[in-house]
Protein backbone atom coordinates (compact mmCIF):
# COMPACT_ATOMS: atom_id res chain seq x y z
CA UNK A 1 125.92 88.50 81.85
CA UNK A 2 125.92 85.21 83.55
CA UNK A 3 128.10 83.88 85.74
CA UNK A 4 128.80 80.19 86.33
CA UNK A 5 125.60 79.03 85.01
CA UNK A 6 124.64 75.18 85.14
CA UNK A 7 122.97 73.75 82.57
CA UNK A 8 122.10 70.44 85.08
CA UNK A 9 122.36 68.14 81.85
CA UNK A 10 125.29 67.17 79.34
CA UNK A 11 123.10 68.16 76.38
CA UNK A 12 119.95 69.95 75.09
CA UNK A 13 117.06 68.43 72.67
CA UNK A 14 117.88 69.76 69.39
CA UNK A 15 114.40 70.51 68.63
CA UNK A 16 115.39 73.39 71.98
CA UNK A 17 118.56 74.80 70.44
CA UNK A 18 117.72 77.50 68.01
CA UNK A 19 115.20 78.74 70.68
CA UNK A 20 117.65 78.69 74.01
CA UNK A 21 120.38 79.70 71.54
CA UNK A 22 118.49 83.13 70.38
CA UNK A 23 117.87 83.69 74.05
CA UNK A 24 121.47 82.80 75.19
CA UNK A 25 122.74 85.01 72.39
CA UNK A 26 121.37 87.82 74.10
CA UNK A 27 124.10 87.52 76.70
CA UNK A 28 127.09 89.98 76.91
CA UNK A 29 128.74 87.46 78.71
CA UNK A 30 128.44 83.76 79.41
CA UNK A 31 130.43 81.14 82.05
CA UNK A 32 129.35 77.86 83.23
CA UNK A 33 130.61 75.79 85.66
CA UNK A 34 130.40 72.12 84.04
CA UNK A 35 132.35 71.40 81.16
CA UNK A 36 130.10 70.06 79.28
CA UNK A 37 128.28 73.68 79.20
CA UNK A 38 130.86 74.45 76.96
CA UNK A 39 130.18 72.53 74.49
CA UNK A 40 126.03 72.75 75.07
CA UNK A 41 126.64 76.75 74.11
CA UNK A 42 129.18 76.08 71.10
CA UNK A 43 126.48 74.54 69.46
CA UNK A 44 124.16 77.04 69.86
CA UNK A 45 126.66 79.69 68.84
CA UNK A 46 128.00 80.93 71.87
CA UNK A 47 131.08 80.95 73.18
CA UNK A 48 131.19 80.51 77.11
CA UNK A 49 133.78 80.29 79.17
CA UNK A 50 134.65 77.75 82.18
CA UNK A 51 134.84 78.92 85.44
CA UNK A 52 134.71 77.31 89.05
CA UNK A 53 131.85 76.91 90.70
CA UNK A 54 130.94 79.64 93.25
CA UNK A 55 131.57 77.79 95.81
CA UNK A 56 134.80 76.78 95.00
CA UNK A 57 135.71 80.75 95.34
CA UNK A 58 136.44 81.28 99.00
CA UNK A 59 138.65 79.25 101.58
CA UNK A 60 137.36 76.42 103.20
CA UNK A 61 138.51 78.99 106.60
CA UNK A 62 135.76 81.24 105.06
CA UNK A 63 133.27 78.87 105.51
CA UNK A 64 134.17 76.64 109.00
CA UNK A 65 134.23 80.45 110.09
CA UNK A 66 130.57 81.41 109.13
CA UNK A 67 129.65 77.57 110.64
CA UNK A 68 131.54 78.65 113.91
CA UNK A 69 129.81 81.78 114.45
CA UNK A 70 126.31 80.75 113.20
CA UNK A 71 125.15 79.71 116.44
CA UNK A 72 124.53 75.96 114.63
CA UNK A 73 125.60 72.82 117.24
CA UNK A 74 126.80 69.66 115.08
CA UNK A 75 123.66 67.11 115.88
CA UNK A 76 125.59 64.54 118.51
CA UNK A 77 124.90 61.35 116.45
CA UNK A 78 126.09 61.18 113.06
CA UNK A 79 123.67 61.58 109.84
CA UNK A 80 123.46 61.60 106.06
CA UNK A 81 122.77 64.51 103.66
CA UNK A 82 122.45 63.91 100.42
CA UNK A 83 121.59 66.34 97.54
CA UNK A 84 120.73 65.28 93.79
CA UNK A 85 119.42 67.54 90.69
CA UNK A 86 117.92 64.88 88.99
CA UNK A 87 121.25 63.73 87.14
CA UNK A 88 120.90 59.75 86.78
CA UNK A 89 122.89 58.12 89.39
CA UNK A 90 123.89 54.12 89.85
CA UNK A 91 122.50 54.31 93.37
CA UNK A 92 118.95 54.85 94.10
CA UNK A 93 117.66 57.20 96.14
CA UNK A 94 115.93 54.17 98.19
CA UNK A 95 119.59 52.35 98.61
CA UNK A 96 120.84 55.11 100.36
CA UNK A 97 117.78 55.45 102.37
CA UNK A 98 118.17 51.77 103.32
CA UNK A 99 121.76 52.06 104.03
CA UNK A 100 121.58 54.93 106.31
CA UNK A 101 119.05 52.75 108.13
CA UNK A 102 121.17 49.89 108.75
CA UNK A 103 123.70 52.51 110.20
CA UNK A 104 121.40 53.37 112.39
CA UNK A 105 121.75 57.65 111.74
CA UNK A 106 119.38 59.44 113.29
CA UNK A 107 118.64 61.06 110.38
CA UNK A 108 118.59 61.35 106.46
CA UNK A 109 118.15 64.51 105.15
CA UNK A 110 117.81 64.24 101.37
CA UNK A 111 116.39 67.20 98.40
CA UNK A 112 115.64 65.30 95.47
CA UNK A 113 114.99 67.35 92.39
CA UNK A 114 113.60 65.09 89.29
């Protein structure tokens, strides 16, 4: 089974299908989370079905609740997080950089997969 896979990409080198496709076949059960998955299984002869992602399951109370009781203090000045998985964007990663500098946050905290 898998639940609310990501694939990270809208589509798979061909030249990968029949080989991800026997493996994905092997799966009682598949969901993904982008719906482009859906299609990215369909052509390797799977059906999969489109769920939210995980953390789209509990109640924002859920989480400020687990923030509140974590101990964790909001840092006093303001920062920027941001998080990529290597999906093109318009904005590089040095533009945001630069732009949180002439902001003047303290920090930038940044996880950059490519």
């Amino acid at each position: 089974m898998s639940y609310a896979a990501s694939w990270g990409k809208t589509s798979i080198p061909q030249e990968l299908e029949s080989y991800i496709g026997h493996l994905l076949k092997k799966f009682d059960y598949v969901s993904v989370r982008e719906e482009s998955g859906l299609e990215i299984c369909s052509k390797m002869g799977v059906e999969a079905e489109w769920v939210p992602d995980p953390t789209m399951l509990l109640d924002n109370e859920i989480y400020q609740s687990l923030y509140k009781n974590s101990g964790f203090s909001k840092p006093a000045r303001s920062y920027v997080f941001f998080y990529f998985l290597g999906n093109k964007t318009e904005i590089s990663k040095k533009t945001i950089y630069d732009w949180a500098k002439k902001k003047k946050f303290r920090s930038c905290l940044c996880y950059w997969k490519q």
